[in-house]
N, C-alpha and C. Protein backbone atom coordinates (compact mmCIF):
# COMPACT_ATOMS: atom_id res chain seq x y z
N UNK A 1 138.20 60.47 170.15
CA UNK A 1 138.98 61.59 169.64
C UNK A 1 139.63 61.20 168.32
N UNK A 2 139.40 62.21 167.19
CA UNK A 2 140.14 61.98 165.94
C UNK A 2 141.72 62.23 166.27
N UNK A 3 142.55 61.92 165.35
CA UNK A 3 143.85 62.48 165.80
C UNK A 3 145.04 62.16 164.41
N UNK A 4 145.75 62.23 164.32
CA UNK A 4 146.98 62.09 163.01
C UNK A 4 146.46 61.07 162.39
N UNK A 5 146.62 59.92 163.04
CA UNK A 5 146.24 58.42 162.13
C UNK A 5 144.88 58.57 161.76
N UNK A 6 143.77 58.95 162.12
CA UNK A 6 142.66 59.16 161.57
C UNK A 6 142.08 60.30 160.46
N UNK A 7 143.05 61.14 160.09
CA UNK A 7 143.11 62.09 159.45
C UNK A 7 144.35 61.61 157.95
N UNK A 8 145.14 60.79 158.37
CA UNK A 8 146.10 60.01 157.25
C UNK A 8 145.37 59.25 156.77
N UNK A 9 144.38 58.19 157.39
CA UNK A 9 143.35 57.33 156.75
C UNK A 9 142.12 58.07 156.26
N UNK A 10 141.55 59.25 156.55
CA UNK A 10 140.72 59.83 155.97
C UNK A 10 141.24 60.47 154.54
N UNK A 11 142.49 61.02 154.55
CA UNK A 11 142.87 61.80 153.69
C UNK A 11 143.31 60.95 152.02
N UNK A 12 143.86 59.08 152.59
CA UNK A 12 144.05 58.02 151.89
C UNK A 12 142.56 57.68 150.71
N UNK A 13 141.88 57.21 152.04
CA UNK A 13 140.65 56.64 151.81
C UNK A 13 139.40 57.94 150.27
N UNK A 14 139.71 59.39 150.95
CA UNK A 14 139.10 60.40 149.82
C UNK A 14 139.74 60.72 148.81
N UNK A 15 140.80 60.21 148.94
CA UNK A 15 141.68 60.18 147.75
C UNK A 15 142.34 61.69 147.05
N UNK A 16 142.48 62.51 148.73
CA UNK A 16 143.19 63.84 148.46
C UNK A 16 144.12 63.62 148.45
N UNK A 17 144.87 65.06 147.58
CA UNK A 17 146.15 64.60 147.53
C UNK A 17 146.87 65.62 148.34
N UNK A 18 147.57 65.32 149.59
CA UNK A 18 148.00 65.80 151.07
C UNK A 18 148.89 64.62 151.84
N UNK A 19 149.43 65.95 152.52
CA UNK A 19 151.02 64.94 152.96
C UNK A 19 150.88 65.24 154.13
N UNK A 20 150.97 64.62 155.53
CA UNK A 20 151.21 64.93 156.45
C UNK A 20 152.24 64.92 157.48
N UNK A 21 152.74 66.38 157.91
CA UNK A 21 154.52 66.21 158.01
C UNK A 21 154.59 66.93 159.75
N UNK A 22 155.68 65.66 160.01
CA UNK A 22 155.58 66.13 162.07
C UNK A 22 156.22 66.97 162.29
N UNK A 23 156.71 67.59 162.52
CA UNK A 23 157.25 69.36 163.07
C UNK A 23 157.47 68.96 164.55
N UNK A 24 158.13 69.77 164.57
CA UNK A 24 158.48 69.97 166.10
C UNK A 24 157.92 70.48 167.38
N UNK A 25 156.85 71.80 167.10
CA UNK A 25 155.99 72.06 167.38
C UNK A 25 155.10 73.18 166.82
N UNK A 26 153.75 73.05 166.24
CA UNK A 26 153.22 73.97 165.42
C UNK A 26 151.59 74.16 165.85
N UNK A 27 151.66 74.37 167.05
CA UNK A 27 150.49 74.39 167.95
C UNK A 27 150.20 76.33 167.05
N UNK A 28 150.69 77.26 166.97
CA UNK A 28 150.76 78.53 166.45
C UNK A 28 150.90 78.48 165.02
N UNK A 29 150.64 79.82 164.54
CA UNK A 29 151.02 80.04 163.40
C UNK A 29 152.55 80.60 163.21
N UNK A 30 153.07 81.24 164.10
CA UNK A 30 154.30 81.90 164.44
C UNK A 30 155.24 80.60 164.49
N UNK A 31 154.88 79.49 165.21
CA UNK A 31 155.56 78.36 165.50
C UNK A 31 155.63 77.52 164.14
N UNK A 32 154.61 77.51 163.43
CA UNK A 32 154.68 76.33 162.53
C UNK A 32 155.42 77.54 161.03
N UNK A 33 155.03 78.66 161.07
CA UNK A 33 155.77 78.98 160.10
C UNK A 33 157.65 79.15 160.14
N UNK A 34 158.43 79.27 161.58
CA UNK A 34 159.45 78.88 162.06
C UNK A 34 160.03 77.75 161.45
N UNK A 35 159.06 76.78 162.09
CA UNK A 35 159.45 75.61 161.27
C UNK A 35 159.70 75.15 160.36
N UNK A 36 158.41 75.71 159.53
CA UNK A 36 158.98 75.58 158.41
C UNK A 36 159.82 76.18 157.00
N UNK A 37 160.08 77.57 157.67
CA UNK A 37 161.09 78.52 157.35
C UNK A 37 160.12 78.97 155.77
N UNK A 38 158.58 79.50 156.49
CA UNK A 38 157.81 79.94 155.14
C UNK A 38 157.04 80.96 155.51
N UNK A 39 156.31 81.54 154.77
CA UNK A 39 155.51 82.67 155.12
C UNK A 39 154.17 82.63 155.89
N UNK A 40 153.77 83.66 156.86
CA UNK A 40 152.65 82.85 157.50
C UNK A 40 151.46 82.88 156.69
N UNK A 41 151.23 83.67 155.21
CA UNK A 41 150.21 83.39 154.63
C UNK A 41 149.98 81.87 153.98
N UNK A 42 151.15 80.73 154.05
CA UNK A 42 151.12 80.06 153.62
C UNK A 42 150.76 78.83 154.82
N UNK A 43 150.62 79.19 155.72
CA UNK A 43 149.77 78.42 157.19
C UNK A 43 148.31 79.00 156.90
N UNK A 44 147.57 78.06 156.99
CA UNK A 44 145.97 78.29 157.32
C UNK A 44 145.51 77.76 158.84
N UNK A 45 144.57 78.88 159.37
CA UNK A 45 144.18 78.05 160.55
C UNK A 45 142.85 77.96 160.41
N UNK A 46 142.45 76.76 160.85
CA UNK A 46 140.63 76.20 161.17
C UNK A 46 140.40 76.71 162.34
N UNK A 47 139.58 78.15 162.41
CA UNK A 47 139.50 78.11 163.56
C UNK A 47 137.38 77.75 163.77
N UNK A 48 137.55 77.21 164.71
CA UNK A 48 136.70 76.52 165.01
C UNK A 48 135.24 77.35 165.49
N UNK A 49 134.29 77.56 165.20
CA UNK A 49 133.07 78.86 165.63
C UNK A 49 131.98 78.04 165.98
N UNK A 50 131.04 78.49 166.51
CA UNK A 50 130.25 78.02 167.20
C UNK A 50 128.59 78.71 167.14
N UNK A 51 127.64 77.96 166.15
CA UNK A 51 126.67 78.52 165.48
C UNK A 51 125.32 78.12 166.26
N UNK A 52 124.65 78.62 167.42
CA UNK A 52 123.82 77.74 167.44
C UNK A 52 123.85 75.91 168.03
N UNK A 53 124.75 75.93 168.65
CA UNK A 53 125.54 74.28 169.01
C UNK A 53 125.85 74.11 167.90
N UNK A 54 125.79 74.29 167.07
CA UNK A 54 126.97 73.24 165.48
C UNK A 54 127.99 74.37 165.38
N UNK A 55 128.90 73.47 164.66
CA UNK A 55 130.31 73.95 164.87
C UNK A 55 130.16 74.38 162.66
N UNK A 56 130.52 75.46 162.83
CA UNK A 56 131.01 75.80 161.62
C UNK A 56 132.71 76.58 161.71
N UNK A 57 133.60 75.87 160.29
CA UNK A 57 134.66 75.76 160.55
C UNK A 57 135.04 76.97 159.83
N UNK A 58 135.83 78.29 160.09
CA UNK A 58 136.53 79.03 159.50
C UNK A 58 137.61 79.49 159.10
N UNK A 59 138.23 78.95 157.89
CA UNK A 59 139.57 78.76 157.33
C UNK A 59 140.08 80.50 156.97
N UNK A 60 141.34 80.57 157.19
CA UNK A 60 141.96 82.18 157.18
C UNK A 60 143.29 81.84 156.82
N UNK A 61 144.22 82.47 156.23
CA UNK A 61 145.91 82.47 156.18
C UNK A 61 146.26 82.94 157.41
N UNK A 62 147.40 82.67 157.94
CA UNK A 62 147.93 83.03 158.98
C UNK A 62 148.28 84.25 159.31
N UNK A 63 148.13 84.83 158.43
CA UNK A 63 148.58 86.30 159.00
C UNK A 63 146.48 86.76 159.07
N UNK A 64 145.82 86.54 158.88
CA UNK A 64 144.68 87.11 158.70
C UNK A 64 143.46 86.62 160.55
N UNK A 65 142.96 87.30 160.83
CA UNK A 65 141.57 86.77 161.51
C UNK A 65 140.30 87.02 160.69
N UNK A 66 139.34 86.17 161.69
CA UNK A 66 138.05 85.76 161.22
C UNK A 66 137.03 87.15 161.14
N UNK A 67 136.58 87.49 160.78
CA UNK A 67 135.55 88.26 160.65
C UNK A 67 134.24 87.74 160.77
N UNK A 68 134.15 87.98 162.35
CA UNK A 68 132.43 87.02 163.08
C UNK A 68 131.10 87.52 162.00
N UNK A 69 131.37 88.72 161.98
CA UNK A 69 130.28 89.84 161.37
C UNK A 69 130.09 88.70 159.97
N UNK A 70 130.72 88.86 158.98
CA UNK A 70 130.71 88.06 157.77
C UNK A 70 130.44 86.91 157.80
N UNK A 71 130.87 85.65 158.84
CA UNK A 71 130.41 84.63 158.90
C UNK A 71 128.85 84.21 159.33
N UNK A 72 128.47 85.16 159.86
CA UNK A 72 126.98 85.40 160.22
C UNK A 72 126.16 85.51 159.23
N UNK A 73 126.62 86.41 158.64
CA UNK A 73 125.99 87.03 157.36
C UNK A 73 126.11 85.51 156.63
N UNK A 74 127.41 84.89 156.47
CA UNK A 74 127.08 84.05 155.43
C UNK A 74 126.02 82.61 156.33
N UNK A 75 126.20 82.31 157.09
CA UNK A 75 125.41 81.17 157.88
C UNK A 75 123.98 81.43 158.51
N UNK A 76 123.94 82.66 158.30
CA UNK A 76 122.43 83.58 159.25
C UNK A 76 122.50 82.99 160.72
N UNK A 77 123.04 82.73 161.09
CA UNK A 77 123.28 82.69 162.35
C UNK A 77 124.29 83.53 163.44
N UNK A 78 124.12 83.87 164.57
CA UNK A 78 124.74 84.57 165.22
C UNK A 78 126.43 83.64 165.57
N UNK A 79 127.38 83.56 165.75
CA UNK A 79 128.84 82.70 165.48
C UNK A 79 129.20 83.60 166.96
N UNK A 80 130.48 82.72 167.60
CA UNK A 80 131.22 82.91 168.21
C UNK A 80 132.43 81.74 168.36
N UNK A 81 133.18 82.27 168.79
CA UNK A 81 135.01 81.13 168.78
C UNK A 81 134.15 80.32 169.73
N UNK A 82 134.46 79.05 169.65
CA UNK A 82 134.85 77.90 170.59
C UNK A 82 135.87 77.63 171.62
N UNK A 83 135.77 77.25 172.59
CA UNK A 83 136.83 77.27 173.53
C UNK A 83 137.37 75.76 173.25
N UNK A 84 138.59 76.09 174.15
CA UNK A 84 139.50 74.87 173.63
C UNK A 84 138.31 73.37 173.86
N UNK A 85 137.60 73.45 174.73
CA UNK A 85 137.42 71.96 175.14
C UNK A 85 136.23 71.79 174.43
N UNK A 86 135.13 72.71 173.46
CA UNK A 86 134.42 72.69 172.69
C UNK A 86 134.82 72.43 171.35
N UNK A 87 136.35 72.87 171.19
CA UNK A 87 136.94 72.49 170.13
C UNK A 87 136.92 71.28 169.36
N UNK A 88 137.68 70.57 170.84
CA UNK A 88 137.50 68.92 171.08
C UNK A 88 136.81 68.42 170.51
N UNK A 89 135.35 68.89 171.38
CA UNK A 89 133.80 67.86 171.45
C UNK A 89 133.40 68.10 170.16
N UNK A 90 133.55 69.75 169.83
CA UNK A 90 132.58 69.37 167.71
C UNK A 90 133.61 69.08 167.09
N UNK A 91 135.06 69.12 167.04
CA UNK A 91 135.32 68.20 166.15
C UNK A 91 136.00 66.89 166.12
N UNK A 92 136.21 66.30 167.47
CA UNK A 92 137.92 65.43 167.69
C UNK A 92 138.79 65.81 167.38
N UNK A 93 138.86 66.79 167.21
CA UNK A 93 140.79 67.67 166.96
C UNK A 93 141.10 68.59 168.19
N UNK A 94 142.38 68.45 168.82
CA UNK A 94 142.84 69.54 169.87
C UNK A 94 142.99 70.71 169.00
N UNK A 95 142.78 71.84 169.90
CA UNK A 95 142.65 72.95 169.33
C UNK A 95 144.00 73.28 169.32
N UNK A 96 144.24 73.64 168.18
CA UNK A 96 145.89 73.63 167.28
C UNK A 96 146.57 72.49 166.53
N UNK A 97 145.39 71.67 166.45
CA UNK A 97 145.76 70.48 165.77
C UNK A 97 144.35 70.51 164.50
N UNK A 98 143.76 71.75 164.49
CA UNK A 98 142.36 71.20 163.22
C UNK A 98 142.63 71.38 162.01
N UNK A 99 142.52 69.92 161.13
CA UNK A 99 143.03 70.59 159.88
C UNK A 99 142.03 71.20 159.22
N UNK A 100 142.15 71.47 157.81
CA UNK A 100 141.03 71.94 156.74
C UNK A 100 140.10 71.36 155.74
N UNK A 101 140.40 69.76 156.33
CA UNK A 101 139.31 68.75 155.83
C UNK A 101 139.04 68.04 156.93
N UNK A 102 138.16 67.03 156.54
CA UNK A 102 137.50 66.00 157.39
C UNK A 102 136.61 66.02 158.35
N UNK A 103 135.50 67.20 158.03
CA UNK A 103 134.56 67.80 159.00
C UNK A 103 133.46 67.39 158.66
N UNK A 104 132.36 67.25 159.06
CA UNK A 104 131.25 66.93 159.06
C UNK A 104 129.85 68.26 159.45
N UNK A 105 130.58 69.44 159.05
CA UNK A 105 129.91 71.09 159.60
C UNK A 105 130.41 71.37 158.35
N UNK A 106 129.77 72.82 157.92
CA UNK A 106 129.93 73.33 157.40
C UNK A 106 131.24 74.41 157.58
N UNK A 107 131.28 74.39 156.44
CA UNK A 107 133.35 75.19 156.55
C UNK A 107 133.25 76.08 155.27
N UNK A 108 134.23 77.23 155.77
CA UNK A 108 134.46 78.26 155.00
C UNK A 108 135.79 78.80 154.56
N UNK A 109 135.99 78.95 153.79
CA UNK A 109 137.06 79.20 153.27
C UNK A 109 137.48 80.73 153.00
N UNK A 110 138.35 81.64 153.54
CA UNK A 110 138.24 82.82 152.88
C UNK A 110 139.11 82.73 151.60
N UNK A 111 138.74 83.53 150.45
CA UNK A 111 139.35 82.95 148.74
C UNK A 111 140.33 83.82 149.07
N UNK A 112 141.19 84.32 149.74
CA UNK A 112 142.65 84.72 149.63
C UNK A 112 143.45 83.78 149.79
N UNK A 113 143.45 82.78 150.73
CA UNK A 113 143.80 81.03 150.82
C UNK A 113 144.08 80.71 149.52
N UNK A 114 143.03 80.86 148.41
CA UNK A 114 143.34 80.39 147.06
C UNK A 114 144.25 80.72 146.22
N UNK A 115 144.91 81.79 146.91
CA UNK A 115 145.88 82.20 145.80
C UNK A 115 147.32 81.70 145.90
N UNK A 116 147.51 80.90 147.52
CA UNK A 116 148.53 80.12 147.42
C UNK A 116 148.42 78.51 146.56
N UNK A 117 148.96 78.60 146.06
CA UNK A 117 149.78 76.53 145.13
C UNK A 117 149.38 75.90 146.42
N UNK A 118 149.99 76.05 147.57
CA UNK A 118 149.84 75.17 148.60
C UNK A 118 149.99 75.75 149.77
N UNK A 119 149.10 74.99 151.15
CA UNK A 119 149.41 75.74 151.86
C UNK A 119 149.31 74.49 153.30
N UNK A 120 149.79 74.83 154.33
CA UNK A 120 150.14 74.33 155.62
C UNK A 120 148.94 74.37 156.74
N UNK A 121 148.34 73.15 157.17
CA UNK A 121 147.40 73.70 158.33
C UNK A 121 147.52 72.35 159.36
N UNK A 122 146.28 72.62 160.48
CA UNK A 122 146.23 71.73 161.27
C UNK A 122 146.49 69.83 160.90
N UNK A 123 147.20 69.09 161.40
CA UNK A 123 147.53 67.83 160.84
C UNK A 123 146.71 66.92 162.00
N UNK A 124 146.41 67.10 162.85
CA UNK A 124 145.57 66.28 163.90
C UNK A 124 146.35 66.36 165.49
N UNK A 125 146.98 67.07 165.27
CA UNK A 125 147.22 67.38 166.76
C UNK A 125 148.51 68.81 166.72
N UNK A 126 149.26 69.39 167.82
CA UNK A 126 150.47 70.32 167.47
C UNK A 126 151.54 69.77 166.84
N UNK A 127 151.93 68.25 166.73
CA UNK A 127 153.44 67.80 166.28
C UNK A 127 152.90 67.35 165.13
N UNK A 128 151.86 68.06 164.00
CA UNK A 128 152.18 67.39 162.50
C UNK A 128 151.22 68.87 161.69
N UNK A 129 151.39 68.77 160.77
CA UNK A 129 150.90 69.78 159.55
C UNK A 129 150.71 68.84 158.67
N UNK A 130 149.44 69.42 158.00
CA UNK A 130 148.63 68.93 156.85
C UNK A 130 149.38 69.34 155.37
N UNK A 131 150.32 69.58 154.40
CA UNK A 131 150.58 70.15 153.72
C UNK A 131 149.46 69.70 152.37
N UNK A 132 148.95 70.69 151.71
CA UNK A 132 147.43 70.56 151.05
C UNK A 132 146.78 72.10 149.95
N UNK A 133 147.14 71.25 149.29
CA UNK A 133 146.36 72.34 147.67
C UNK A 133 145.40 72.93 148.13
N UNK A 134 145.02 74.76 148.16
CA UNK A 134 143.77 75.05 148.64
C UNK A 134 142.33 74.33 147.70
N UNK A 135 143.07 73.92 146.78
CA UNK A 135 141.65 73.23 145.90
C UNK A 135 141.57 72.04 146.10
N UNK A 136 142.13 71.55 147.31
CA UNK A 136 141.77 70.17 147.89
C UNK A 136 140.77 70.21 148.48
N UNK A 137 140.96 71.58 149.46
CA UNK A 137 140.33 71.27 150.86
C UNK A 137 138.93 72.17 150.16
N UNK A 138 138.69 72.87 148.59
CA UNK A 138 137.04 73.15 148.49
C UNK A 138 136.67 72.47 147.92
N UNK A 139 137.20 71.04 147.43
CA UNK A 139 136.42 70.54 146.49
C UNK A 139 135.08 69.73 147.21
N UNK A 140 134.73 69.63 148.11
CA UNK A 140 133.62 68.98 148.97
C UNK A 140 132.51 70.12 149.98
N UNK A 141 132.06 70.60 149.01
CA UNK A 141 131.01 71.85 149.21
C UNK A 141 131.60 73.09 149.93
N UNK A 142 132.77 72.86 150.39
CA UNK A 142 133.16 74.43 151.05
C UNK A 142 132.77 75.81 150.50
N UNK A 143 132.25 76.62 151.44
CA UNK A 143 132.07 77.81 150.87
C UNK A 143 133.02 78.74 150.51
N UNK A 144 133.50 79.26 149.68
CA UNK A 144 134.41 79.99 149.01
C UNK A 144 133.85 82.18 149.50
N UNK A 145 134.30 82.50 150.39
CA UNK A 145 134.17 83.87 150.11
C UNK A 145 134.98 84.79 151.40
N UNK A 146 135.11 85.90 151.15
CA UNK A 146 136.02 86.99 151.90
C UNK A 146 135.22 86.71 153.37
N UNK A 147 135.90 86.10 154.58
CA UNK A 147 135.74 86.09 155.97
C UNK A 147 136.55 86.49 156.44
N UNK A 148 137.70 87.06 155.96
CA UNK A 148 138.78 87.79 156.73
C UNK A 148 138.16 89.13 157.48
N UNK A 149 139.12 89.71 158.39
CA UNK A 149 139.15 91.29 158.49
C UNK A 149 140.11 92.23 157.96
């Protein structure tokens, strides 16, 4: 299982520039924006989809969901959510702990994300957040386009 320390050494080692900060609890978007007394467009969640057995990752602001229809379209494959314990297995992250790097699947980004300076997501488990430039997390082939609804 990946988890905080493996996501601090990944994040070291690629030489992004991301901070990772423990919270109290930010398993939610409701919870982690509490915390951190900010807007929930400024939380991103990875939520985790399921293509065919490979896991493709779909990034949204917190106030937004995924749009299955669009992610299809962009992957040609038929998509559905992952359950928590599939979460796990494609990526080593508990589900509410995935951040927006360090995947080895293909990941998507919806470009409304981009219009925040910075924004808040999964840190490797519920007690930490990733804090991270949306032009961190595309600079390593992410796909850039509208997956919201």
């Amino acid at each position: 299982m990946k988890g905080v320390e493996w996501l601090r050494n990944y994040i070291r080692e690629e030489g992004i520039d991301a901070k990772i900060i423990e919270v109290g609890k930010a398993s939610t978007v409701k919870e982690a924006a509490e915390e951190l007394e900010c807007s929930k467009r400024q939380i991103v969640k990875s939520i985790v989809l399921v293509a065919e057995n490979e896991a493709v990752i779909a990034i949204v602001d917190g106030t937004s969901s995924v749009d299955l229809k669009r992610v299809e379209k962009l992957v040609g494959k038929d998509v559905r959510v992952a359950g928590r314990e599939e979460v796990l297995n494609l990526t080593g992250f508990p589900a509410g702990g995935v951040p927006p790097v360090g995947h080895n699947c293909k990941v998507i980004l919806d470009e409304r994300v981009l219009k925040n300076e910075r924004v808040y997501g999964g840190g490797g488990d519920e007690n930490h957040l990733l804090l991270i430039s949306p032009s961190e997390i595309v600079r390593d082939g992410v796909i850039v386009a509208r997956i919201r609804k």
